[in-house]
Each structure stands twice: as structure tokens, then as C-alpha cells.
N, C-alpha and C. Protein backbone atom coordinates (compact mmCIF):
# COMPACT_ATOMS: atom_id res chain seq x y z
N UNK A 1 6.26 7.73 8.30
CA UNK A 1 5.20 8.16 7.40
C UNK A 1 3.84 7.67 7.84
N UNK A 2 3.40 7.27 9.34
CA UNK A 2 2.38 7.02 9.66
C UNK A 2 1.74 8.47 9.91
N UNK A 3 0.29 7.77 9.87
CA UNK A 3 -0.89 9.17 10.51
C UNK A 3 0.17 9.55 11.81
N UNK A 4 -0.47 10.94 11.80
CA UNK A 4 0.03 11.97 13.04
C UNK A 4 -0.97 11.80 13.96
N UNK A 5 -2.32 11.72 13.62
CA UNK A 5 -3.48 11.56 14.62
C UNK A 5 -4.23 10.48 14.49
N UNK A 6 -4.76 10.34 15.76
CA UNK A 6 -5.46 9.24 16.48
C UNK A 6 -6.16 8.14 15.25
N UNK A 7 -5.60 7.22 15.38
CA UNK A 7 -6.32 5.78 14.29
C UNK A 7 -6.82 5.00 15.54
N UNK A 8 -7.45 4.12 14.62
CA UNK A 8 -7.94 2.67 15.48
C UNK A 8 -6.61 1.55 15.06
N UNK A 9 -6.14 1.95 13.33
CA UNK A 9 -5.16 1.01 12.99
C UNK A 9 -4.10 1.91 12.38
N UNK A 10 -2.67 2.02 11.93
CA UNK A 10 -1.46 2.44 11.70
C UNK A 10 -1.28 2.25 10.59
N UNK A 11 -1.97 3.31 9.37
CA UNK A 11 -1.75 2.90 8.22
C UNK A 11 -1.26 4.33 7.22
N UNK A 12 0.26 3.78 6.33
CA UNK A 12 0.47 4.86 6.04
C UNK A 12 0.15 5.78 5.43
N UNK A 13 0.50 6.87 5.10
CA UNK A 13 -0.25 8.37 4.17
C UNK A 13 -0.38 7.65 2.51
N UNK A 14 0.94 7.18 1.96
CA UNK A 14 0.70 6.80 0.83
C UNK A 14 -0.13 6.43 0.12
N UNK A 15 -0.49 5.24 1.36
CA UNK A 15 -1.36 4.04 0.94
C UNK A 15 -2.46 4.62 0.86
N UNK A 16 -3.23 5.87 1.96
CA UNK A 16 -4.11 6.15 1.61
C UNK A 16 -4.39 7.10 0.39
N UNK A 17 -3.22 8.13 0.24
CA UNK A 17 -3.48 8.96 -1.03
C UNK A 17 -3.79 8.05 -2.17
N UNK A 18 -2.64 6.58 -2.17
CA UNK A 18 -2.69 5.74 -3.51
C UNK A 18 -4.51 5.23 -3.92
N UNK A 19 -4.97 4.99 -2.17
CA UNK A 19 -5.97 4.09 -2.91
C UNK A 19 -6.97 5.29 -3.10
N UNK A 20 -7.00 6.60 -2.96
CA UNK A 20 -8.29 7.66 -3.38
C UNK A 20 -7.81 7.82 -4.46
N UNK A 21 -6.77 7.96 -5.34
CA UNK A 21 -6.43 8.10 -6.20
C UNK A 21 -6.61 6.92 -7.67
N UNK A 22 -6.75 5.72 -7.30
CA UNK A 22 -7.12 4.58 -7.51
C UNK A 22 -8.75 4.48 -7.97
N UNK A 23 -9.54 5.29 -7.36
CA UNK A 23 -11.07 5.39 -6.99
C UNK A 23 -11.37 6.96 -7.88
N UNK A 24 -10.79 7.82 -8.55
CA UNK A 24 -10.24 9.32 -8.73
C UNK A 24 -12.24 9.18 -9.80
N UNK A 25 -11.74 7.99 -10.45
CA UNK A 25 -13.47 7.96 -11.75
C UNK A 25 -14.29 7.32 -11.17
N UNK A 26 -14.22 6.02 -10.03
CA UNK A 26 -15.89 5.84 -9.58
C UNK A 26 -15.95 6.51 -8.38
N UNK A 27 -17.02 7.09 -8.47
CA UNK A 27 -17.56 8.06 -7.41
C UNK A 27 -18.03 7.02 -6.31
N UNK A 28 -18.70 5.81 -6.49
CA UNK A 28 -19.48 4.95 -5.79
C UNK A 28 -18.09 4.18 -5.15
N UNK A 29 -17.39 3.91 -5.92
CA UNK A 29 -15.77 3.17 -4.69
C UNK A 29 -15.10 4.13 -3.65
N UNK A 30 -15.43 5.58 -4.35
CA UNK A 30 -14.66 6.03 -3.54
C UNK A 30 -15.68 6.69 -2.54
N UNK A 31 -16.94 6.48 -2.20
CA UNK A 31 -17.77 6.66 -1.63
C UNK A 31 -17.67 5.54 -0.27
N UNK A 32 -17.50 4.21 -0.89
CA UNK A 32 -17.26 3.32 -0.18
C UNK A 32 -16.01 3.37 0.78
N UNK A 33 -14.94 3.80 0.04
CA UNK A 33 -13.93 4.25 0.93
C UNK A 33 -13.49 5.51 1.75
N UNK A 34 -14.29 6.56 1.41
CA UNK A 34 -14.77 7.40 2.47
C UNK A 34 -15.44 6.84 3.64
N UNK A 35 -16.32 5.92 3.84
CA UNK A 35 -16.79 5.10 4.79
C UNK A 35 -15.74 4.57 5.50
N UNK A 36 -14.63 3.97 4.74
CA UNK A 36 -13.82 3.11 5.29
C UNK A 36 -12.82 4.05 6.00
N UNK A 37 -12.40 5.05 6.20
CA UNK A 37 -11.80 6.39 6.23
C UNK A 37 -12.65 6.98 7.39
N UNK A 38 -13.34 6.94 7.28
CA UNK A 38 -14.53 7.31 8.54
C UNK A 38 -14.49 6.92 9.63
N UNK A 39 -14.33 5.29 9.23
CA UNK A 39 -14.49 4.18 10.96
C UNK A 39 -13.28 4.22 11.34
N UNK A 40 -11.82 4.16 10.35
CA UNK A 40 -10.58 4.10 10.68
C UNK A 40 -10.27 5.24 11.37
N UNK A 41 -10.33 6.35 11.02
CA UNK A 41 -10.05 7.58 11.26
C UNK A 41 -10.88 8.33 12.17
N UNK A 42 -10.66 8.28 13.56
CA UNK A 42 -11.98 8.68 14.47
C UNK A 42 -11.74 10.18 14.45
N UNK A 43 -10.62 11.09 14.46
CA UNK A 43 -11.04 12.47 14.33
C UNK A 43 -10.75 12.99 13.05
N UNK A 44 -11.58 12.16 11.76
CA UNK A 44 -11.76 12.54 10.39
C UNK A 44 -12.80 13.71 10.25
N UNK A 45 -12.62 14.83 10.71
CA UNK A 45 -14.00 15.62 10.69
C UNK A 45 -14.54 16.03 9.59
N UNK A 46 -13.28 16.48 8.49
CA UNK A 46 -13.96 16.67 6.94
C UNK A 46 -15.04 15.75 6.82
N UNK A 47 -14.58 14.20 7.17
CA UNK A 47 -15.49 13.51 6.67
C UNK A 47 -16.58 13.19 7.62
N UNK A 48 -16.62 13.20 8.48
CA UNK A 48 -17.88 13.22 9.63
C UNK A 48 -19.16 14.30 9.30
N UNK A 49 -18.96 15.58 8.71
CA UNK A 49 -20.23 16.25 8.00
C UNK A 49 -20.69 15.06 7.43
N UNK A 50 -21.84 15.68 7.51
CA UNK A 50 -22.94 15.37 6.05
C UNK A 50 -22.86 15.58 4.92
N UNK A 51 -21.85 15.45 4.51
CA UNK A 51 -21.49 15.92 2.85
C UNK A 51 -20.97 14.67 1.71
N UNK A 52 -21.48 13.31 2.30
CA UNK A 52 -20.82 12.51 1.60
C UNK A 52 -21.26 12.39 -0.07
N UNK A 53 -22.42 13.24 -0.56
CA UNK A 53 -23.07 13.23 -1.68
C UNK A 53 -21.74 14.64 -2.79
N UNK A 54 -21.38 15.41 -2.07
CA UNK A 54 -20.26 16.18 -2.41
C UNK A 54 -18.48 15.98 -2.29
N UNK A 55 -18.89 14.44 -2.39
CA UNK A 55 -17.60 14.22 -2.55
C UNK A 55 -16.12 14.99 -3.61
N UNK A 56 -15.07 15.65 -2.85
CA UNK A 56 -14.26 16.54 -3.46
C UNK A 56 -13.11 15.95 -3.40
N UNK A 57 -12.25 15.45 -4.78
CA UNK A 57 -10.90 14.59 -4.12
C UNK A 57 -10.01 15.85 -3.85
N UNK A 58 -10.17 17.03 -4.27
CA UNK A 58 -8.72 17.82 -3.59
C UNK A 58 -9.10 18.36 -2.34
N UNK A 59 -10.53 18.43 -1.76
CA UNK A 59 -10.62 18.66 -0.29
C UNK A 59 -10.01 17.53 0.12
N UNK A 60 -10.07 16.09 0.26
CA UNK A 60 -10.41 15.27 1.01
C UNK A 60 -8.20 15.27 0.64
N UNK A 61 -8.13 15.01 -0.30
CA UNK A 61 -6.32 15.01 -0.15
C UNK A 61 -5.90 16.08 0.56
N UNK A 62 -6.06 17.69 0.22
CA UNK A 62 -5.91 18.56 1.24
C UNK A 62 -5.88 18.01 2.82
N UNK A 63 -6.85 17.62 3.34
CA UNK A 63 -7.36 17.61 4.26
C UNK A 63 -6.14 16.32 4.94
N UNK A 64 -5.96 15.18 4.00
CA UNK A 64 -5.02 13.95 4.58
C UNK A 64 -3.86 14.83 4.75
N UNK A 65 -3.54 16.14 3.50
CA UNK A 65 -2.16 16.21 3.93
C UNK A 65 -1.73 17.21 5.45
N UNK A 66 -3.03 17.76 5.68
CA UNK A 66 -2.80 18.53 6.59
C UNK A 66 -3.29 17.50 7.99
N UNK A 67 -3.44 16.80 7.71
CA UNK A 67 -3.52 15.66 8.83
C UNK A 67 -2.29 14.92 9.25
N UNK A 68 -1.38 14.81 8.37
CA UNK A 68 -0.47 13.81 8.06
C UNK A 68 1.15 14.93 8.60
N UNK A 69 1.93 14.26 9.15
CA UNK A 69 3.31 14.49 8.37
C UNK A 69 3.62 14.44 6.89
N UNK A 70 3.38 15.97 6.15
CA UNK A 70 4.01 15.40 4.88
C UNK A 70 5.11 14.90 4.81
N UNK A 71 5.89 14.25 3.95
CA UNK A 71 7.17 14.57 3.84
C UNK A 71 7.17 13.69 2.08
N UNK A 72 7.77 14.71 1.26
CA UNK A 72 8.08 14.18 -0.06
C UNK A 72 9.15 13.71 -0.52
């Protein structure tokens, strides 16, 4: 259940759906952790635009799951 593509560190899908999900009402944490998502994740391109003021949690989950091996 690790990322499918290129990290700096090996961290699983869960953990990341859990902690955006965690962040779902402050816009400003989960702003912060889009950052953190950014540096970890070097071919994060959703998040590499300029769009961090339009933050969308079902793009940005979309986007992990089509990044990811799902598996439920």
C-alpha cells in the first residue's frame, strides 16, 4: 500500500488520505499540508500549479487515488 510514484520518503496511501481528511474544516492546516505533500511528493503536479488558494479535497483525493495503487 505504498505510493506507486517517485517519493523522497515511503509513506502509505492511508496515512495520507487519513491526515487530509483530518484537516477536511481548516482550510489553513490543510494548506499547510499541501506544502508538505508538495516537497514529499516530487511528481505531485495537481499540486505544483498555482492553485493553492483553490484548494479542492475531492480533486486532491481523486488525484492520490489515481496516483496510488488503490486497493480497498
Amino acid at each position: 500500500m505504498n505510493a506507486s510514484f517517485k517519493t523522497k520518503y515511503s509513506i502509505p496511501k492511508i496515512v495520507l488520505l487519513n491526515e487530509i481528511n483530518k484537516k477536511k474544516n481548516n482550510i489553513e492546516r490543510k494548506k499547510r499540508y499541501i506544502e508538505f505533500l508538495k516537497y514529499v511528493y516530487t511528481d505531485f503536479d495537481l499540486l505544483n500549479n498555482e492553485q493553492d488558494d483553490l484548494i479542492n479535497e475531492k480533486i486532491i483525493l481523486n488525484s492520490l487515488q489515481l496516483r496510488f495503487n488503490v486497493e480497498d
